[in-house]
Structure formats: C-alpha cells, structure tokens
N, C-alpha and C. Protein backbone atom coordinates (compact mmCIF):
# COMPACT_ATOMS: atom_id res chain seq x y z
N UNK A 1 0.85 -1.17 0.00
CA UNK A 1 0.00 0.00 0.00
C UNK A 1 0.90 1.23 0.00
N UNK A 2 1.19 2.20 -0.28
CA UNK A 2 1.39 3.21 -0.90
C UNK A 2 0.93 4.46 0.31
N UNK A 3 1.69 5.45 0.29
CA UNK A 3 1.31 6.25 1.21
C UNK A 3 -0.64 7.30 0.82
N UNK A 4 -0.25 7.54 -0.62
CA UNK A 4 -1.32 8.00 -1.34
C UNK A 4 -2.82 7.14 -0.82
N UNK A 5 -2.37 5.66 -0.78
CA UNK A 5 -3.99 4.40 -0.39
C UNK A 5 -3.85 5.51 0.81
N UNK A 6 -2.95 4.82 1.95
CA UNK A 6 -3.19 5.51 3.11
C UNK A 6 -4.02 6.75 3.25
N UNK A 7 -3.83 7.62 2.66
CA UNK A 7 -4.30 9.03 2.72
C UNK A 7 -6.03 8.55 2.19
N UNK A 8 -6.37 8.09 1.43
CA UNK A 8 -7.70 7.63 0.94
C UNK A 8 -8.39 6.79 2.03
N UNK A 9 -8.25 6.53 2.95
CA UNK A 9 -8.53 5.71 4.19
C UNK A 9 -8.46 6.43 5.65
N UNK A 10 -8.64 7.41 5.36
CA UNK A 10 -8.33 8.39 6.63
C UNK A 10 -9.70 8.74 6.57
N UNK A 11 -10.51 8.68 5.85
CA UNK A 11 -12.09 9.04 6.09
C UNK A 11 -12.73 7.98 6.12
N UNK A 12 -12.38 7.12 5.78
CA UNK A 12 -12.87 5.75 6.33
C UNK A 12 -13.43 5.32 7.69
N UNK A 13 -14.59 5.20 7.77
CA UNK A 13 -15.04 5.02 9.34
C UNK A 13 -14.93 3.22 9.63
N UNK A 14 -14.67 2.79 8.51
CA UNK A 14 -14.67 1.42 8.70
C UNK A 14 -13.09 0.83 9.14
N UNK A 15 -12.24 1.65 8.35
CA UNK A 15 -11.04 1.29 8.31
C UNK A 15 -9.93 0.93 9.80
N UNK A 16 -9.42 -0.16 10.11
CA UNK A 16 -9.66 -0.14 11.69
C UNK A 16 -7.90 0.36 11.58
N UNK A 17 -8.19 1.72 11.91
CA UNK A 17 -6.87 2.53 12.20
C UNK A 17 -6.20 2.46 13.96
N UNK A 18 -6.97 2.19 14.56
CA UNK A 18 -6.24 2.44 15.93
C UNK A 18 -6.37 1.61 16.80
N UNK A 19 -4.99 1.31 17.45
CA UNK A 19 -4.78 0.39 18.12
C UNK A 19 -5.73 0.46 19.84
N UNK A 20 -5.25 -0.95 20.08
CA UNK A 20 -6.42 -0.98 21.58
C UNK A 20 -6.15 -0.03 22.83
N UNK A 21 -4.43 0.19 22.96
CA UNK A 21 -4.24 1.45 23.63
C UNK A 21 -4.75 2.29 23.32
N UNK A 22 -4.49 3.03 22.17
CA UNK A 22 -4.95 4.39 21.29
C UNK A 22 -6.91 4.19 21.81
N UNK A 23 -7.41 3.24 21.56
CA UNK A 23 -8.81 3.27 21.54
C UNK A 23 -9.09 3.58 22.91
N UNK A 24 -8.69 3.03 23.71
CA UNK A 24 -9.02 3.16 25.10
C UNK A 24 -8.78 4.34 25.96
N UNK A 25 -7.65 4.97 24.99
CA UNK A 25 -7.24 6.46 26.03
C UNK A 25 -8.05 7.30 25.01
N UNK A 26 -8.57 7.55 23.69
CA UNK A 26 -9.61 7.74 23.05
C UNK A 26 -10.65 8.00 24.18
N UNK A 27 -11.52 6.94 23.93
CA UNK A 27 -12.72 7.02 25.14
C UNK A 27 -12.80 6.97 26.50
N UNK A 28 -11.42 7.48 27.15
CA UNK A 28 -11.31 7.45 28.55
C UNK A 28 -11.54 6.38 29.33
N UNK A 29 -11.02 5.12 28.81
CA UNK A 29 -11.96 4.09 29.42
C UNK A 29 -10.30 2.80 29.64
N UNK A 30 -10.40 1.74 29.60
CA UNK A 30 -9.25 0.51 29.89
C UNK A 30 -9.58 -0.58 28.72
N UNK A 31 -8.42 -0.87 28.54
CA UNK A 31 -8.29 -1.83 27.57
C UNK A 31 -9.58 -3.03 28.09
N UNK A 32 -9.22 -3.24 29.30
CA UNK A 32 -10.50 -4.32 29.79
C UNK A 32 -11.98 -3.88 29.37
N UNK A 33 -12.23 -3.04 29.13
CA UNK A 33 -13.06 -2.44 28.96
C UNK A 33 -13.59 -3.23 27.43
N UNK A 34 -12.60 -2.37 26.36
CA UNK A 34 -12.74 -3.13 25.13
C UNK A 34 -12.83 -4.51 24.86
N UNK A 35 -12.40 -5.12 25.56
CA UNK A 35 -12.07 -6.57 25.93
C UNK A 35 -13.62 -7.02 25.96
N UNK A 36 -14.18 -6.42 27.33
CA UNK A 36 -15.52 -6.50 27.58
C UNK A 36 -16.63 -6.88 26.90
N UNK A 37 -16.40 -5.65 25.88
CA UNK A 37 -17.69 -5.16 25.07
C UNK A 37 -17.59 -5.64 23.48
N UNK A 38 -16.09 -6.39 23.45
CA UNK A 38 -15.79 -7.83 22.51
C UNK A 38 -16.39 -8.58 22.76
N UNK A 39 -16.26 -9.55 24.30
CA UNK A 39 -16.88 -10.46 24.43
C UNK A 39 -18.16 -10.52 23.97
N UNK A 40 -18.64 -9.63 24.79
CA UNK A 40 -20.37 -9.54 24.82
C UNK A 40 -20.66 -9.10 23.37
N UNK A 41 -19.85 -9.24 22.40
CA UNK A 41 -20.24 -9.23 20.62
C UNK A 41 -20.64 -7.94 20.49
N UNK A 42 -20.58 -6.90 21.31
CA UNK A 42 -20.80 -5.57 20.50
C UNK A 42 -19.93 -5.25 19.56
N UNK A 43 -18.98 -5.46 19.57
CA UNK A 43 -17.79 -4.94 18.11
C UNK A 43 -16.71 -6.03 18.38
N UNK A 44 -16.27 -6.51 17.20
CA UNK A 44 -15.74 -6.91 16.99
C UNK A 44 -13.92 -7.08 16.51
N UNK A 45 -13.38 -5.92 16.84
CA UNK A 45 -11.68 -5.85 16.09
C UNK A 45 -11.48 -6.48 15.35
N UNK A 46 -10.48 -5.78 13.99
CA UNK A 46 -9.92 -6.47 12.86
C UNK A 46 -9.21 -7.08 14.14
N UNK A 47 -7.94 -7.85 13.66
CA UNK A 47 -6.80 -8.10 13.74
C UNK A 47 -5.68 -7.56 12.57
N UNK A 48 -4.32 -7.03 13.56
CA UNK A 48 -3.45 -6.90 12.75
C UNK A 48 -2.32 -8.13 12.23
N UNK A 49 -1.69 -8.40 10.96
CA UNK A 49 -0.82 -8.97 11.17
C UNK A 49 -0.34 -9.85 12.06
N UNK A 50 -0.14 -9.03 13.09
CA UNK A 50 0.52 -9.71 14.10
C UNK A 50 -0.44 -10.11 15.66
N UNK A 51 -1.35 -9.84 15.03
CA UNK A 51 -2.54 -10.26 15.99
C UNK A 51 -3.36 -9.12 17.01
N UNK A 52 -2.97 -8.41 17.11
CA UNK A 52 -3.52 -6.87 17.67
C UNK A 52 -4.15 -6.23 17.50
N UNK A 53 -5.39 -6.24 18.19
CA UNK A 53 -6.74 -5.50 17.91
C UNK A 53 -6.86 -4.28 17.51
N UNK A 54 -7.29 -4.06 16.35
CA UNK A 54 -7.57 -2.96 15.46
C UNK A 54 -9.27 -2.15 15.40
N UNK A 55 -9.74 -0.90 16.01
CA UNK A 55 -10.62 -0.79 15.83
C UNK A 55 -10.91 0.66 14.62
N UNK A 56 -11.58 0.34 14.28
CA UNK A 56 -12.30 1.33 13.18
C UNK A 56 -13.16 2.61 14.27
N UNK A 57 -13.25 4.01 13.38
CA UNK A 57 -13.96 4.86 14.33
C UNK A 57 -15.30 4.92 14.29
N UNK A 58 -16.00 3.78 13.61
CA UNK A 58 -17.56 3.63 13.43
C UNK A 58 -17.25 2.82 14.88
N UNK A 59 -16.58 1.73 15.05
CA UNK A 59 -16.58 1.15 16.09
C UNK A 59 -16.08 2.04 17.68
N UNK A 60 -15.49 2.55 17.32
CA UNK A 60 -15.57 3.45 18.81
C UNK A 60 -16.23 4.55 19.21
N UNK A 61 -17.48 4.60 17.93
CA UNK A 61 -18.52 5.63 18.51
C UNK A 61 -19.33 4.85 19.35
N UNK A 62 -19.36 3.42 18.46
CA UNK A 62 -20.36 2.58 19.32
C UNK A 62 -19.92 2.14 20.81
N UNK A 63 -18.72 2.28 20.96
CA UNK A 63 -17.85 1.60 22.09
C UNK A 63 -18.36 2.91 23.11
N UNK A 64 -17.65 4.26 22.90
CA UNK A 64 -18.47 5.63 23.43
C UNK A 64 -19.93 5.61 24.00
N UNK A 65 -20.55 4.95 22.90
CA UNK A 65 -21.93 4.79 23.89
C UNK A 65 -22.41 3.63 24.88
N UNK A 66 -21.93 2.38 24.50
CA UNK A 66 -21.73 1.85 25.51
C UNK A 66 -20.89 2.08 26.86
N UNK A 67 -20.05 2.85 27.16
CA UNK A 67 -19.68 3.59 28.15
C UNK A 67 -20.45 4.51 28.40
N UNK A 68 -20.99 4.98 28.02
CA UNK A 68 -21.74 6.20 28.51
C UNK A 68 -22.78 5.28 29.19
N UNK A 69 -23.37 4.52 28.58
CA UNK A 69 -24.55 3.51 29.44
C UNK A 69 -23.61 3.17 31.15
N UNK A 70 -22.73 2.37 30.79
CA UNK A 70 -22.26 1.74 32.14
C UNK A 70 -21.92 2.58 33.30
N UNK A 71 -21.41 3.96 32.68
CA UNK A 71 -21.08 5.23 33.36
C UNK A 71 -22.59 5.65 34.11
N UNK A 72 -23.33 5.40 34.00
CA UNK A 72 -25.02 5.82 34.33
C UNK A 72 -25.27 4.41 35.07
N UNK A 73 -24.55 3.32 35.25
CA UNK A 73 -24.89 2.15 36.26
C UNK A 73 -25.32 1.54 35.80
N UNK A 74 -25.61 1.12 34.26
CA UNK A 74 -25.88 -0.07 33.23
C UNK A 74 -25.06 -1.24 33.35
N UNK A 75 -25.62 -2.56 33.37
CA UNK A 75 -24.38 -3.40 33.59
C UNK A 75 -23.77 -3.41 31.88
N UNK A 76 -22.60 -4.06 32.07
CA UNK A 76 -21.74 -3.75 30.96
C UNK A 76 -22.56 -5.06 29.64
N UNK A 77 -23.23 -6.18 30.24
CA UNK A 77 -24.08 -6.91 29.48
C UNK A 77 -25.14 -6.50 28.79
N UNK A 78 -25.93 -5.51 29.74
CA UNK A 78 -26.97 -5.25 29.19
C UNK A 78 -26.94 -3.75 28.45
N UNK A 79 -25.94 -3.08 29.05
CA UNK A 79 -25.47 -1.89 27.60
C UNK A 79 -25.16 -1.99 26.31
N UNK A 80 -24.96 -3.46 26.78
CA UNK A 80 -23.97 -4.09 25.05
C UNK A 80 -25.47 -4.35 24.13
N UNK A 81 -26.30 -4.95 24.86
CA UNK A 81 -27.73 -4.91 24.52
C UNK A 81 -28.07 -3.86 23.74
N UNK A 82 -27.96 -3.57 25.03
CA UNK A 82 -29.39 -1.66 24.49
C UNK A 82 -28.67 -0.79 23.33
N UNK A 83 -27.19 -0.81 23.01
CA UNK A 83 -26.52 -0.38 22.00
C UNK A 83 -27.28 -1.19 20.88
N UNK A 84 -26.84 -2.20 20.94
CA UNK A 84 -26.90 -3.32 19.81
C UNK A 84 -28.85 -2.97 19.07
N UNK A 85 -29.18 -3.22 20.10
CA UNK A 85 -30.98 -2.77 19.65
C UNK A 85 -31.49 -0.94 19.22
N UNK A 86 -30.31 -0.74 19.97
CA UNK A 86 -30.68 0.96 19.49
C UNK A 86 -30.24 1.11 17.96
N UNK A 87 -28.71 0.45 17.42
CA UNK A 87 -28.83 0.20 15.90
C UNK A 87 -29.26 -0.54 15.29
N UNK A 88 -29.91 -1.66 15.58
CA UNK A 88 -30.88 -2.10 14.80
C UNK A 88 -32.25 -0.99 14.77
N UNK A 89 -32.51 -0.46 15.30
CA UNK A 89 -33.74 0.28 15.31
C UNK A 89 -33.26 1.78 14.42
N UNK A 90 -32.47 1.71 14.92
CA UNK A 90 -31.86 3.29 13.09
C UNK A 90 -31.94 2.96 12.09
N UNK A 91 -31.35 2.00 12.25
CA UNK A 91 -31.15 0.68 10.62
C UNK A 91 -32.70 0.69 10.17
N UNK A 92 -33.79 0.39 11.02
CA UNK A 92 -34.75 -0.36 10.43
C UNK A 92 -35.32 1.24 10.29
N UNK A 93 -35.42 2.20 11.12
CA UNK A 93 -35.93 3.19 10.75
C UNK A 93 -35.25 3.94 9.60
N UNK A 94 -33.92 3.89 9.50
CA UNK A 94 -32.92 4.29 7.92
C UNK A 94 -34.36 3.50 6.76
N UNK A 95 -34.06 1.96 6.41
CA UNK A 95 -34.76 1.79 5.64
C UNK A 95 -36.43 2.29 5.42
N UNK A 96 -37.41 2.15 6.61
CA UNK A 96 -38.39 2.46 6.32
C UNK A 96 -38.40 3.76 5.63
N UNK A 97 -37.81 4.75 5.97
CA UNK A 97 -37.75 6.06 5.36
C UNK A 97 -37.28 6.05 4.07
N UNK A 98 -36.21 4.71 3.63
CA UNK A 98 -36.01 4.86 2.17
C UNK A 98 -37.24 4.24 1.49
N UNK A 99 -38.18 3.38 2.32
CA UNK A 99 -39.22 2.52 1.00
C UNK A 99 -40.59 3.82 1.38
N UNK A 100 -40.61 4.48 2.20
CA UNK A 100 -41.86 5.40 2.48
C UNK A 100 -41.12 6.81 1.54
N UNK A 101 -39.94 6.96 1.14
CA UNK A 101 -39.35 8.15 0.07
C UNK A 101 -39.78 7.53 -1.71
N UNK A 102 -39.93 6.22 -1.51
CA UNK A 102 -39.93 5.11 -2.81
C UNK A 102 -41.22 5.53 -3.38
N UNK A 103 -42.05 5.44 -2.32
CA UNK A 103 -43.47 4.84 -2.14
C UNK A 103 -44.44 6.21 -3.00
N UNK A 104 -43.62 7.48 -2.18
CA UNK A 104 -44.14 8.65 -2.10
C UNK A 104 -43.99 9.42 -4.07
N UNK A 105 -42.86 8.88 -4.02
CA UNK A 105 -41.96 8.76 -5.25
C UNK A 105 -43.25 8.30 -6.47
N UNK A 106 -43.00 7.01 -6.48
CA UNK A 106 -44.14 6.61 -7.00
C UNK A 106 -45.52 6.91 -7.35
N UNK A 107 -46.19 7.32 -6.12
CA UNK A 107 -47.63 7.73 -5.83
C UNK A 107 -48.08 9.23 -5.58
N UNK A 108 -47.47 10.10 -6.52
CA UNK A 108 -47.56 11.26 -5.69
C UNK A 108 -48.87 12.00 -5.61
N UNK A 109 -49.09 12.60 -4.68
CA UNK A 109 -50.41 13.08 -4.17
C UNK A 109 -50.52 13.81 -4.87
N UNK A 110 -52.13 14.51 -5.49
CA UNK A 110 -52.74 15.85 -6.21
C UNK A 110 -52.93 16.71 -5.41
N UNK A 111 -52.79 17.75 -5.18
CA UNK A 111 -53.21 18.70 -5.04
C UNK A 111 -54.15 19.60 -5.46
N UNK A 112 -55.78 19.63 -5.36
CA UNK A 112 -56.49 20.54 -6.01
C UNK A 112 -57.33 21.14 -5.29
C-alpha cells in the first residue's frame, strides 16, 4: 500500500486505524473495557498482522456509547444490549424512510 492508499482511508469510518491502547485512552476508558464489550459481541476488532486489535472509528462511537450507558450504572451486558438494539432500530428506521421516500416517489399526491 502506498502512502497515497493511506491518505484515501483516513475518512474511512470502517477502516480499523487504531490500536487498543490508542482506543481506550480515546474514550477514557481501559483496555478491559474493550475486551468486555468484545466479548459480549458488540464490536468486533480487525486483527493486525501480528494479531492486535484494530478498531475502526464507526466502532468506537459505538464503544463511546456503551460507556456512557455503564457510566449511568448499566451493567456492561446489558449496555452491550441496548446499543446493539438501538442500531438495529436506526437501521430499520434508515430503511423504512427509504421505501416510504420510494413509495411517495411513486404515488404522488394531487393537489387541487
């Protein structure tokens, strides 16, 4: 890869640029932490090369809000939850709004 790719991947929210230190002093929080909210399948880390958890910054917004839950006395299980169901419910509300934009598209109302 080329320094130029590099530079094309810096807006990448997927791209898992930062390491598990870096992530953790990021969100004010402990590597155990990340560890945590692995287990319990909220996000998942690439791996690097050499085996070292890589997270993307789509993934540490989500990591951010699951701290913010546990920080408020959520157990760290059931934050991983209420994250996990709060994006499924954007997701499903993202799409409805694209087939009710489709729909509208299609059928458009008269006015007279």
């Amino acid at each position: 890869m080329t320094a130029d790719d590099s530079f094309g991947r810096l807006d990448d929210d997927d791209y898992p640029a930062y390491t598990m230190g870096r992530a953790a002093e990021m969100l004010g929080t402990t590597q155990s932490f990340l560890r945590a909210i692995g287990e319990a399948r909220l996000i998942t880390p690439l791996r690097s090369a050499g085996g070292h958890r890589r997270y993307s910054r789509y993934q540490l917004r989500i990591a951010a809000r699951a701290r913010e839950l546990v920080d408020q006395g959520t157990p760290i299980e059931a934050a991983c939850r209420i994250v996990i169901l709060e994006d499924q419910l954007e997701e499903a509300q993202r799409i409805n709004a694209k087939y009710r934009h489709a729909a509208e598209s299609e059928n458009p109302t008269t006015e007279g």
